[in-house]
Protein backbone atom coordinates (compact mmCIF):
# COMPACT_ATOMS: atom_id res chain seq x y z
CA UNK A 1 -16.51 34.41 7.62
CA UNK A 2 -16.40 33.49 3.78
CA UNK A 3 -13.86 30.58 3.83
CA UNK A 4 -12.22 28.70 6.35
CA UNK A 5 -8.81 28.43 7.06
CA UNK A 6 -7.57 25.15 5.84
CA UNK A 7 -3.91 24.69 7.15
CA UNK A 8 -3.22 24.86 10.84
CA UNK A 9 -0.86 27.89 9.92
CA UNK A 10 -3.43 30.03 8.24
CA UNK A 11 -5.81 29.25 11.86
CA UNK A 12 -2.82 30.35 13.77
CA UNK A 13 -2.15 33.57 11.33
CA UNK A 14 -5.86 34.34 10.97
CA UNK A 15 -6.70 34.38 14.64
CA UNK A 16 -3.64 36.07 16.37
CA UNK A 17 -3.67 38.68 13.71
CA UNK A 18 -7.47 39.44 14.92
CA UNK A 19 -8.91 38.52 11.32
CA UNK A 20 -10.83 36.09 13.01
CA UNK A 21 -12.26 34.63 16.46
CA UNK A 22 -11.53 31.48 17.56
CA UNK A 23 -14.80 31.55 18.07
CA UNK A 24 -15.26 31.62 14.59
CA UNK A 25 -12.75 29.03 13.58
CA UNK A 26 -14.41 26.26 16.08
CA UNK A 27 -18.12 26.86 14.47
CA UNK A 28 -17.00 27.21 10.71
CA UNK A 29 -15.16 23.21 11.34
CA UNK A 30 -17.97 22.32 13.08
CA UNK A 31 -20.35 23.14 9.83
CA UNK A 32 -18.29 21.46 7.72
CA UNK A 33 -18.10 18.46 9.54
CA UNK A 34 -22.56 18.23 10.00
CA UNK A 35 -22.26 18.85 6.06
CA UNK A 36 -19.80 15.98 5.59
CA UNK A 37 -19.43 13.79 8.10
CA UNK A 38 -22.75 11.33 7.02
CA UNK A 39 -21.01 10.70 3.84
CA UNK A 40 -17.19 10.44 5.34
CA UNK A 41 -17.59 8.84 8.59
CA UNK A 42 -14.36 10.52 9.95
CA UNK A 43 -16.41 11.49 13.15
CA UNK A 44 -17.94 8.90 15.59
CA UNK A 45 -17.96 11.35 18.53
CA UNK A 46 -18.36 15.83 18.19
CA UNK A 47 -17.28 17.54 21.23
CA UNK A 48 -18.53 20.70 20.43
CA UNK A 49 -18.98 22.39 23.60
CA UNK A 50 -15.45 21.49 24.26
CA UNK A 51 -14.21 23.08 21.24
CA UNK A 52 -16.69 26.15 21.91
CA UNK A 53 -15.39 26.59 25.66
CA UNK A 54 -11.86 26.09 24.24
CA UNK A 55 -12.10 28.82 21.75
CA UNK A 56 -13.56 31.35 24.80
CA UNK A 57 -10.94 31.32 26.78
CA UNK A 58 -8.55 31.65 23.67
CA UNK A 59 -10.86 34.77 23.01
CA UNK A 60 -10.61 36.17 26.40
CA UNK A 61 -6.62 35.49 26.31
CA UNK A 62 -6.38 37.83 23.33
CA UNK A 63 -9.15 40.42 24.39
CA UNK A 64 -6.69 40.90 27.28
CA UNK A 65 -3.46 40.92 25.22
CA UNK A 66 -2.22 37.95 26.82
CA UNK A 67 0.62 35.73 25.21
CA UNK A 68 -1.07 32.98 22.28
CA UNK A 69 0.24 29.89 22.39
CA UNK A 70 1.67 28.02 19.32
CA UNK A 71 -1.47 26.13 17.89
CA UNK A 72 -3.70 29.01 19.32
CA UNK A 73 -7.34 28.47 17.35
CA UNK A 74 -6.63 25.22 15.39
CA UNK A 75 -9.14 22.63 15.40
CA UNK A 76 -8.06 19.19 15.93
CA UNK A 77 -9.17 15.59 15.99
CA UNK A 78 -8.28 12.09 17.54
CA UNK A 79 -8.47 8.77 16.69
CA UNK A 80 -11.06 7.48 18.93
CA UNK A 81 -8.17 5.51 21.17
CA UNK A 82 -7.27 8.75 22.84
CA UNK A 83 -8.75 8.78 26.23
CA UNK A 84 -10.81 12.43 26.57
CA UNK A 85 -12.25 13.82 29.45
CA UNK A 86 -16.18 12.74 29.41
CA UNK A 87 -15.95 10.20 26.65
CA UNK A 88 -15.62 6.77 26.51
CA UNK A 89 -12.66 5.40 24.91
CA UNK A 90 -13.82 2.73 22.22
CA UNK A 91 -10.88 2.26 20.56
CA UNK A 92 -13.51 1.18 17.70
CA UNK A 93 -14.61 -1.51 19.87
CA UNK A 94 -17.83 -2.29 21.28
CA UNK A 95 -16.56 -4.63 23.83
CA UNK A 96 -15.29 -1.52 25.25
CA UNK A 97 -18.69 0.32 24.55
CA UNK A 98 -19.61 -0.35 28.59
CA UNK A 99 -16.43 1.08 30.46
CA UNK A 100 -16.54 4.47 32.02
CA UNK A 101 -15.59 7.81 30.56
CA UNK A 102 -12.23 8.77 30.80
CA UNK A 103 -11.41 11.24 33.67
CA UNK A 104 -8.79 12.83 32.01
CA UNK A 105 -7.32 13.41 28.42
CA UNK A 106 -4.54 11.26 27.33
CA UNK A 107 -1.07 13.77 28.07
CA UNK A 108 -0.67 14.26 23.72
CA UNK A 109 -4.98 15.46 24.16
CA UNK A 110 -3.35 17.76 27.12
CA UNK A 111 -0.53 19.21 25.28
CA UNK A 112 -2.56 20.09 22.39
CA UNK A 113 -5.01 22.29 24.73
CA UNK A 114 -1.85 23.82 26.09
CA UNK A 115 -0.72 24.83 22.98
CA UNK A 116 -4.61 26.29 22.12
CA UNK A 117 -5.72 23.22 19.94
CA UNK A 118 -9.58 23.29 19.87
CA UNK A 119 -10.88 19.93 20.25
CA UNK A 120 -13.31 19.31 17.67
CA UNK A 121 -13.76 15.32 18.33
CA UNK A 122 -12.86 11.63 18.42
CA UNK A 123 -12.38 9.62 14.69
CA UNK A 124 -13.21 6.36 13.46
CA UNK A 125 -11.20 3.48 13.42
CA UNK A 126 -10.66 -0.47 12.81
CA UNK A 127 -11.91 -1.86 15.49
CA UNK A 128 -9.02 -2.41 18.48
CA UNK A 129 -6.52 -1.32 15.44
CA UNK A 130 -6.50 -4.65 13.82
CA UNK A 131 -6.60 -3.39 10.36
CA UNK A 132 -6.22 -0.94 7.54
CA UNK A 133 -9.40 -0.10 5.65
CA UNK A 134 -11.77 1.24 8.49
CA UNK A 135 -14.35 -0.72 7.58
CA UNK A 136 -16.32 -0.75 11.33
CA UNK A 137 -18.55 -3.12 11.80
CA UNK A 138 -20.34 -1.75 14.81
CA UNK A 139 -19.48 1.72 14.21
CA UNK A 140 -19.69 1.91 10.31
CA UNK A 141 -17.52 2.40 7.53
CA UNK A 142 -15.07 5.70 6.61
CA UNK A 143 -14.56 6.77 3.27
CA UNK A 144 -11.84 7.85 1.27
CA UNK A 145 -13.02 11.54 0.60
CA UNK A 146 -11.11 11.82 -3.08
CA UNK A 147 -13.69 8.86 -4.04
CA UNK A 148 -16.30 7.60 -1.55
CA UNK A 149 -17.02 4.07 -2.75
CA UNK A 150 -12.79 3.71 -1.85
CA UNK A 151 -11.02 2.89 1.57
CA UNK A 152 -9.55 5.52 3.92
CA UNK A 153 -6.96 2.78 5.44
CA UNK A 154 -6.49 2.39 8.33
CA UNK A 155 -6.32 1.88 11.61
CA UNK A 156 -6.84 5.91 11.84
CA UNK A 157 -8.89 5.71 8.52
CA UNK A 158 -11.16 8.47 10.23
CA UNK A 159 -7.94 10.79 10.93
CA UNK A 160 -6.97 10.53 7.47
CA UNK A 161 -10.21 11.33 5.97
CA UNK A 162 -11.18 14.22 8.23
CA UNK A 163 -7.73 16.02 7.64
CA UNK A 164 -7.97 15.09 3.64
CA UNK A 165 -11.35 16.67 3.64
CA UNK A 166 -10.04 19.86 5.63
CA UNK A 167 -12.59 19.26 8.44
CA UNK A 168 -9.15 19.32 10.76
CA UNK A 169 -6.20 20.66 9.52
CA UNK A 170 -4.25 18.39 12.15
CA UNK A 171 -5.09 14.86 13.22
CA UNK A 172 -4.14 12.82 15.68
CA UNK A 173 -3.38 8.54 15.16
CA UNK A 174 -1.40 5.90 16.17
CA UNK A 175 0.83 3.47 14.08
CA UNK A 176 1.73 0.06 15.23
CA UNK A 177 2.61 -1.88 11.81
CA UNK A 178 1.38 1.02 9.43
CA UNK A 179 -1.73 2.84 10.67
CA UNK A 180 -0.74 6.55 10.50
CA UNK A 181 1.26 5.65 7.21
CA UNK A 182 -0.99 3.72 5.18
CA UNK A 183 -4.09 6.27 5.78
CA UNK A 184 -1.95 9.30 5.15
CA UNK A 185 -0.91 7.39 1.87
CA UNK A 186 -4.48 6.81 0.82
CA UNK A 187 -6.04 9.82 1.90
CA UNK A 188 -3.43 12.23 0.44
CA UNK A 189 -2.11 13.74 3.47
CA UNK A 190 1.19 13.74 5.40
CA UNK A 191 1.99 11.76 8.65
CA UNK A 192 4.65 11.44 11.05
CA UNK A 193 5.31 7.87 12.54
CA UNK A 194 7.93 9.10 14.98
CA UNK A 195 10.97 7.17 16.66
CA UNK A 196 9.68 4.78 19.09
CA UNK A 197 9.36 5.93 22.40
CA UNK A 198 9.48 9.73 21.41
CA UNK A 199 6.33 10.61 22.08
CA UNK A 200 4.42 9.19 25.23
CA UNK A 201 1.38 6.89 24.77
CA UNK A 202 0.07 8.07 28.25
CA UNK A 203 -3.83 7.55 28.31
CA UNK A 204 -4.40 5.96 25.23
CA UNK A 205 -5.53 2.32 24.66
CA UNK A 206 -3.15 -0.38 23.70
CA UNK A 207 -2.48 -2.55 21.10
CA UNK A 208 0.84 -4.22 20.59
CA UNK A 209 3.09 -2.19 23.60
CA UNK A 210 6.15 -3.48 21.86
CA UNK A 211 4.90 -1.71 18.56
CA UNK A 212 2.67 1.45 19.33
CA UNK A 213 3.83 4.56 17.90
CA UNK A 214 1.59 8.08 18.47
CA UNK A 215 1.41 10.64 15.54
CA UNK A 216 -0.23 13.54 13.94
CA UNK A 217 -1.44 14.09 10.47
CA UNK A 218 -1.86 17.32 8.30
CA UNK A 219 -2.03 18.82 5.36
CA UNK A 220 1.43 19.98 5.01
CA UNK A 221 4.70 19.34 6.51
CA UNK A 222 4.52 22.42 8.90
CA UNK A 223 1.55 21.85 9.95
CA UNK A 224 3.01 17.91 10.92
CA UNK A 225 5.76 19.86 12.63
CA UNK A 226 3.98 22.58 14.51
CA UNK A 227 1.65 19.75 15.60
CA UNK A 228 4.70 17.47 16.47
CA UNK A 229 6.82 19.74 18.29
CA UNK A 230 3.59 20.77 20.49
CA UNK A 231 3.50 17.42 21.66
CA UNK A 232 7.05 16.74 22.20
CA UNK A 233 8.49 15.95 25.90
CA UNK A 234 9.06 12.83 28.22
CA UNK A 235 5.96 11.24 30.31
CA UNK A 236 6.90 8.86 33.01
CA UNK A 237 3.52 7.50 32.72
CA UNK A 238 4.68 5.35 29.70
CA UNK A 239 7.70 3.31 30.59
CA UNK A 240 8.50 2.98 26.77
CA UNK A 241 8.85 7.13 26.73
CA UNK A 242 12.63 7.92 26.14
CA UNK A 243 14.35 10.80 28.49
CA UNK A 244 15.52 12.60 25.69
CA UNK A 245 15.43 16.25 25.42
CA UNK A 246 12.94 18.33 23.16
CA UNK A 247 14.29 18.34 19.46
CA UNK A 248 11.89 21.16 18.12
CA UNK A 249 11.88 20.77 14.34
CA UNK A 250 9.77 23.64 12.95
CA UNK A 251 12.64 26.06 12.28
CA UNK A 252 14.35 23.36 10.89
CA UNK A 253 12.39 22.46 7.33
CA UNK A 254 13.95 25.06 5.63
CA UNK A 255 17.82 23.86 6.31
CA UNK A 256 17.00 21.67 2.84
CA UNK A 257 18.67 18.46 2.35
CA UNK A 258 21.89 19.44 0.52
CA UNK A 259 24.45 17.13 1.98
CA UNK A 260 21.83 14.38 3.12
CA UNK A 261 23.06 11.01 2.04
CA UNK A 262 19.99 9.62 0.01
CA UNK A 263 18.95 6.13 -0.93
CA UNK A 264 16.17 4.23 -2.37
CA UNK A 265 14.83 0.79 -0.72
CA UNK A 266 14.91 -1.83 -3.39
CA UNK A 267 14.98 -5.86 -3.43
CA UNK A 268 11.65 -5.93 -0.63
CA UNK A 269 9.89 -2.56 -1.52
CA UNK A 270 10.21 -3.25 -5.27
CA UNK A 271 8.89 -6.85 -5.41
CA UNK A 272 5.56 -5.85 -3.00
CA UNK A 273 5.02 -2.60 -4.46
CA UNK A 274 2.18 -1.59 -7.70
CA UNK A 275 3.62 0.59 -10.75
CA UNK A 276 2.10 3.53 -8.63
CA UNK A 277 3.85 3.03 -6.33
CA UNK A 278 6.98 2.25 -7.72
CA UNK A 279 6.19 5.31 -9.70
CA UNK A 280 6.32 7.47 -6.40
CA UNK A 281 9.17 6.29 -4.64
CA UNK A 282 11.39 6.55 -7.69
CA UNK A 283 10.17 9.95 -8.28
CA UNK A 284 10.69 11.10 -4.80
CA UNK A 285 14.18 9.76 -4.60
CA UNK A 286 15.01 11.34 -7.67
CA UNK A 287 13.61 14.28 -6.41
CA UNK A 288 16.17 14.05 -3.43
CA UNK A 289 18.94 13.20 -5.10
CA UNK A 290 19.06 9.58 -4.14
CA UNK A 291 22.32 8.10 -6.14
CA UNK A 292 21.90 4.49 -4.56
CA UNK A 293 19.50 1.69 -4.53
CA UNK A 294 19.69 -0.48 -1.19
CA UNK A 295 18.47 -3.90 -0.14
CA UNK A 296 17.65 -4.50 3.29
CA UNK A 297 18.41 -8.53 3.57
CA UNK A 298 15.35 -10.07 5.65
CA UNK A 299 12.72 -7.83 5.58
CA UNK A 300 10.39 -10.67 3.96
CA UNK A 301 11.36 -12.22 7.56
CA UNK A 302 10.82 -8.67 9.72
CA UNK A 303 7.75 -8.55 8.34
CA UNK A 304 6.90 -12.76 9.63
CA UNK A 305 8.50 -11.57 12.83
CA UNK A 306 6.26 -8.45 13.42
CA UNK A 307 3.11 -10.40 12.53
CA UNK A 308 3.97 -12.87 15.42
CA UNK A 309 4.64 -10.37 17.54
CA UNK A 310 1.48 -8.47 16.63
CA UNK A 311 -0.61 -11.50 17.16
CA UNK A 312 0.40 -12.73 20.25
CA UNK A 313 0.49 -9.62 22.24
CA UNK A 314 -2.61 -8.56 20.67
CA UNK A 315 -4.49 -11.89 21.48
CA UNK A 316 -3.15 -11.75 24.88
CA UNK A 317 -4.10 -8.59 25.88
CA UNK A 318 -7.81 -9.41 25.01
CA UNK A 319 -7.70 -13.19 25.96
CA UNK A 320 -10.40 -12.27 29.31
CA UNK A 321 -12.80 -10.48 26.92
CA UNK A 322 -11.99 -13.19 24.41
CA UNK A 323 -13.20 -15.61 26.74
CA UNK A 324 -16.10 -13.89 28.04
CA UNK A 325 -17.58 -11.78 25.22
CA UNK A 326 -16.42 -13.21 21.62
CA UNK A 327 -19.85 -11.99 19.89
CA UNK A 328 -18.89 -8.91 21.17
CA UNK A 329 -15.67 -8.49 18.90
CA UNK A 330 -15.34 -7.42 15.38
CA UNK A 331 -16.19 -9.85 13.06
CA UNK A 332 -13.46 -8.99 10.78
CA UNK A 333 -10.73 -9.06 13.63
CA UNK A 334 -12.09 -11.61 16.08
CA UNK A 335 -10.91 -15.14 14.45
CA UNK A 336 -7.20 -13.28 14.37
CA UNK A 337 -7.35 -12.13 18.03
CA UNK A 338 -8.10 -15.30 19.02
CA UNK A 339 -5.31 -17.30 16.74
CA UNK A 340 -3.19 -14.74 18.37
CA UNK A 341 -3.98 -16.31 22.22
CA UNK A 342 -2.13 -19.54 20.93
CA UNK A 343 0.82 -18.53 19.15
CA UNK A 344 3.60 -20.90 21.03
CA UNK A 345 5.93 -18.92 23.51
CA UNK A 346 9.13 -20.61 21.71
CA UNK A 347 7.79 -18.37 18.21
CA UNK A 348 7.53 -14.92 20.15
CA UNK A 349 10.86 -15.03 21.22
CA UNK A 350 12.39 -16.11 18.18
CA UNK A 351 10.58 -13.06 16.73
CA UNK A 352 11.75 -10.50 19.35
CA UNK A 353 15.60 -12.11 18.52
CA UNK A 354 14.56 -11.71 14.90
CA UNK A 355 13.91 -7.87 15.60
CA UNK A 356 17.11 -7.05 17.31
CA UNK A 357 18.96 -8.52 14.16
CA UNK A 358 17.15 -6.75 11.55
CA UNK A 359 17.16 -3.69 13.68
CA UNK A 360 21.43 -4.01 13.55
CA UNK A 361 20.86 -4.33 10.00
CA UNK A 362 18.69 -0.80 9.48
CA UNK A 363 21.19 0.77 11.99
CA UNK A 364 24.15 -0.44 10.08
CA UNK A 365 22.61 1.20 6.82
CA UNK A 366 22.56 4.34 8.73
CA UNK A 367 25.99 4.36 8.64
CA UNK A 368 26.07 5.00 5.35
CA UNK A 369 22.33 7.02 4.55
CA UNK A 370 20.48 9.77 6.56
CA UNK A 371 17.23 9.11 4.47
CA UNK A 372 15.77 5.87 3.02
CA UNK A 373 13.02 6.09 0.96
CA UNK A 374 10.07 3.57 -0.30
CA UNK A 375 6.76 3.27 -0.76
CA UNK A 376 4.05 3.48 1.56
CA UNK A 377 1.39 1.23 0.20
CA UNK A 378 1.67 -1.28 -2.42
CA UNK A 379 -1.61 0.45 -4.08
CA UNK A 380 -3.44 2.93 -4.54
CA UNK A 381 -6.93 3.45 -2.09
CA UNK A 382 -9.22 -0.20 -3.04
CA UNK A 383 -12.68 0.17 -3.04
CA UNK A 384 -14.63 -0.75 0.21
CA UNK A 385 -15.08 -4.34 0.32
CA UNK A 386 -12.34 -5.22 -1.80
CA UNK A 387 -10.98 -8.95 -0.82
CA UNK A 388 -8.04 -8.59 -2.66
CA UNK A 389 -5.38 -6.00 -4.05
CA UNK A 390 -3.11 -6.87 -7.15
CA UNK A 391 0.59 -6.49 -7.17
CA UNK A 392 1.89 -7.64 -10.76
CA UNK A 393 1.02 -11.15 -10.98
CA UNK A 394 0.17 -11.95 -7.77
CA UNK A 395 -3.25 -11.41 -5.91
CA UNK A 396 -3.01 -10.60 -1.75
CA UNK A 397 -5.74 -10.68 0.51
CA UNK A 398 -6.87 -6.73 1.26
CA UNK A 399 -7.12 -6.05 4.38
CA UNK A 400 -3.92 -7.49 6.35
CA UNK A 401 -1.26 -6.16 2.96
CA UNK A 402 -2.05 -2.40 2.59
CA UNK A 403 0.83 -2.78 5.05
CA UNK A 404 2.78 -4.81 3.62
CA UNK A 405 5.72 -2.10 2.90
CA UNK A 406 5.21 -0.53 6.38
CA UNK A 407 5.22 -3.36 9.19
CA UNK A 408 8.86 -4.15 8.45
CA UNK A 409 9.64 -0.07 9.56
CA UNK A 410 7.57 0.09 12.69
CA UNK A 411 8.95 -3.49 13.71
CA UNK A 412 12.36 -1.59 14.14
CA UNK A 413 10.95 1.74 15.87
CA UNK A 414 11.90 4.03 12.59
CA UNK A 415 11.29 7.40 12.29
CA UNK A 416 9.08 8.05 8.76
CA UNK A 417 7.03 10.55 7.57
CA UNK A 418 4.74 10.16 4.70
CA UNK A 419 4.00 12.75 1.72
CA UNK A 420 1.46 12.00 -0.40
CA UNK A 421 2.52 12.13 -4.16
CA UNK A 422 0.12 12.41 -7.34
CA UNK A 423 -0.04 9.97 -10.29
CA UNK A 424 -1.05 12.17 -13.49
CA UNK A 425 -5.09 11.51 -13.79
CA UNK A 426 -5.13 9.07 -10.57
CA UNK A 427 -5.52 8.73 -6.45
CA UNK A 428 -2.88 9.67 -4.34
CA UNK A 429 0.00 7.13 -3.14
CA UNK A 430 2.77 8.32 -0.50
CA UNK A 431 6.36 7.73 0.06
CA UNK A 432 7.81 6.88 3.20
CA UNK A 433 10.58 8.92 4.23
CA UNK A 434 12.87 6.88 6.45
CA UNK A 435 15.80 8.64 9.33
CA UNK A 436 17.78 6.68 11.41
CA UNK A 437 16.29 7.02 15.62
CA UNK A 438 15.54 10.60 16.77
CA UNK A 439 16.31 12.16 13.51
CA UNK A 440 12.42 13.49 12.71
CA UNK A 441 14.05 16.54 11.41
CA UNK A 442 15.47 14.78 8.30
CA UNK A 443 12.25 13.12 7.57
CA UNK A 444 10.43 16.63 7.91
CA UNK A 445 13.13 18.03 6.05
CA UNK A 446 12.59 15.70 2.85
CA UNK A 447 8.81 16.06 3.33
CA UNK A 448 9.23 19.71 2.95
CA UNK A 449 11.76 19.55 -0.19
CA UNK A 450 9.38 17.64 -1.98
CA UNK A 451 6.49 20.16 -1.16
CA UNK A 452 8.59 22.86 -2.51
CA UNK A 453 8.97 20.84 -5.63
CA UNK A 454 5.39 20.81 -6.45
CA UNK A 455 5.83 16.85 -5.82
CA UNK A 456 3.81 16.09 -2.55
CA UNK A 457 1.04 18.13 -1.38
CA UNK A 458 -2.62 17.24 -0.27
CA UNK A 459 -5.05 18.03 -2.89
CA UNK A 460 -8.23 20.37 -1.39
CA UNK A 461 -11.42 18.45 -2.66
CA UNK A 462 -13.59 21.42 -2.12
CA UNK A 463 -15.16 20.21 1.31
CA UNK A 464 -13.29 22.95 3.11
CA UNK A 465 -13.80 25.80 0.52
């Protein structure tokens, strides 16, 4: 074939119109990724004979005129903390390097074969998710494909490369305080940090259980909601997974946002954010027809709360390996793990009280808003090895306030999608699109306005031609 199919739409068109094989699909991604990967570093693991015997059977299943399902032929990728069958789950670690590999795929791996995802492999990340650049230590560095010498983000810096460099046209992440949103703003692509608890975390390695959210990113907004309602439904395997029925949201993009009650975050999301960013999110909310802007009171403190939180959890769920195997840690996350194992039990639990305040205060602006929007990032991608971003006057440390403007969201459970927007001549910053619990649909809904617009959309860099 000439070109490759770049959106997860055109795979699904392409194939079950008989254009293509999927046969054909899972070897043209595959090229692209041995032509790309050594500079990107999305990949750390191909399963190629996975995706190969995956597109087969797809082949055979439309040979014999049998039903296709919804993502039949699309190639796919997931953040390396996704247990798959015959690999070892690193979670970026190499203190993880000696467990087994996993017997079984982690339930979102196993509804994305259902619904005829070919598995193409597992993508780089910080190391145990403690961090947003993806700058590995033990399993190397990713790079922001619209400018290699720049960061990816991070945690799921791979995810957001691979889909910005249309080696996937769907990847899957996680997001505890920002790491599906902070990537997806970097990279140029769009990602869905969905309501806590709505999709199941079922065979996937841990790192703040209060926190973890599962996601996908892609190119467009319907290819986040084809991927998004394939993964949809409860799992008793995670206790945090809500019993809520399946709220499918593809046919729903096109119901617009006439009506929506629109507001822009201020106070916070104004003081921590670049003129890029400020740029987007005032664009975007024009762009909706956003009348108000809002303060959320405390979020300075939701984000103090959520670092506790993240610390102490974090540090205690690695406090055996801590004690046992320190050289064995990232370098970059180890002295922060650790710090973590002593936070006082007195702070945690003023943090978790914290968190049920400020979550009555989001709720209560949902009383008066279906969409809140800000920015996701306070910058634009930093090079690699950058110590420190600027935001006006001030100078942050790097690494720890890329997610700055997204912690205070996931401490709450939020649902937010990000769409990447453009500054004229300049690197691509998103917007976070913020819905009160369970209401993905609005987020997706806004995503897709602002497509139609010409606003946000994920610029092809040629990798995928």
């Amino acid at each position: 074939m000439n070109s490759y199919p770049v959106t997860a739409h055109a795979c699904v068109q392409a194939f079950s119109s008989g254009q293509v094989s999927a046969q054909e699909l899972a070897a043209a991604a595959l090229e692209r990724i041995a032509a790309h990967n050594p500079l990107l570093h999305a990949f750390v693991e191909i399963t190629s004979n996975r995706a190969l015997a995956e597109a087969d059977v797809l082949d055979r299943k439309r040979q014999h005129g049998e039903a296709l399902p919804m993502l039949a032929a699309v190639p796919y990728a997931v953040k390396n903390l996704f247990d798959v069958a015959g690999v070892t789950t690193l979670a970026g670690a190499r203190v993880l390097s000696r467990n087994p590999v996993a017997a079984r795929d982690a339930v979102l791996v196993e509804r994305m074969h259902a619904a005829g995802g070919l598995l193409l492999g597992t993508l780089n990340m910080d190391a145990l998710a403690y961090g947003f650049t993806t700058e590995n230590t033990h399993y190397g560095v990713t790079r922001n494909p619209h400018d290699p010498l720049r960061s990816a983000g991070g945690s799921s810096g791979g995810t957001g490369a691979a889909v910005a460099a249309g080696l996937v046209p769907i990847g899957l992440g996680s997001d505890t305080n920002g790491s599906i949103r902070v990537p997806s703003s970097l990279c140029g692509v769009f990602g869905l940090k969905p309501t806590y608890g709505r999709l199941p975390r079922t065979g996937t390695f841990p790192f703040v259980a209060s926190f973890d959210h599962l996601g996908p990113l892609a190119g467009n907004a319907e290819d986040l909601s084809l991927a998004y309602d394939a993964m949809q439904g409860h799992d008793p395997g995670d206790s945090a997974c809500a019993q809520r029925p399946v709220a499918k949201v593809q046919n729903t993009l096109r119901n617009g946002i006439e009506g929506l009650r629109v507001a822009r975050l201020s106070g916070y999301f104004d003081d921590n954010a670049g003129l890029e960013a400020r740029w987007a999110a005032t664009t975007a909310a024009a762009a909706l027809g956003a009348r108000d802007e809002v303060e959320l009171v405390g979020t300075d403190k939701a984000r103090a709360a959520a670092f506790v939180i993240t610390a102490s959890e974090g540090g205690a769920l690695h406090l055996n390996n801590l004690r046992e195997r320190p050289q064995e840690f990232e370098p970059l996350s180890v002295d922060r793990l650790t710090a973590g194992t002593l936070v006082p039990a007195s702070w945690y639990q003023h943090a978790q009280r914290y968190r049920r305040l400020y979550l009555e205060r989001v709720l209560a602006l949902f009383e008066h808003y279906d969409l809140l929007i800000a920015p996701a990032t306070p910058v634009t991608a930093p090079l690699l090895g950058q110590q420190n971003i600027d935001i006006g006057a001030r100078q942050l440390p790097t690494r720890p306030n890329l997610g700055l403007l997204t912690q205070p969201i996931s401490f709450v459970g939020m649902p937010v999608v990000v769409a990447p927007l453009w500054p004229e001549g300049g690197l691509p910053i998103g917007v976070q699109l913020i819905a009160a619990p369970w209401r993905e649909d609005i987020c997706l809904r806004a995503a897709w306005a602002l497509q139609e617009q010409g606003l946000a959309y994920s610029r092809n860099i040629g990798y995928a031609s």
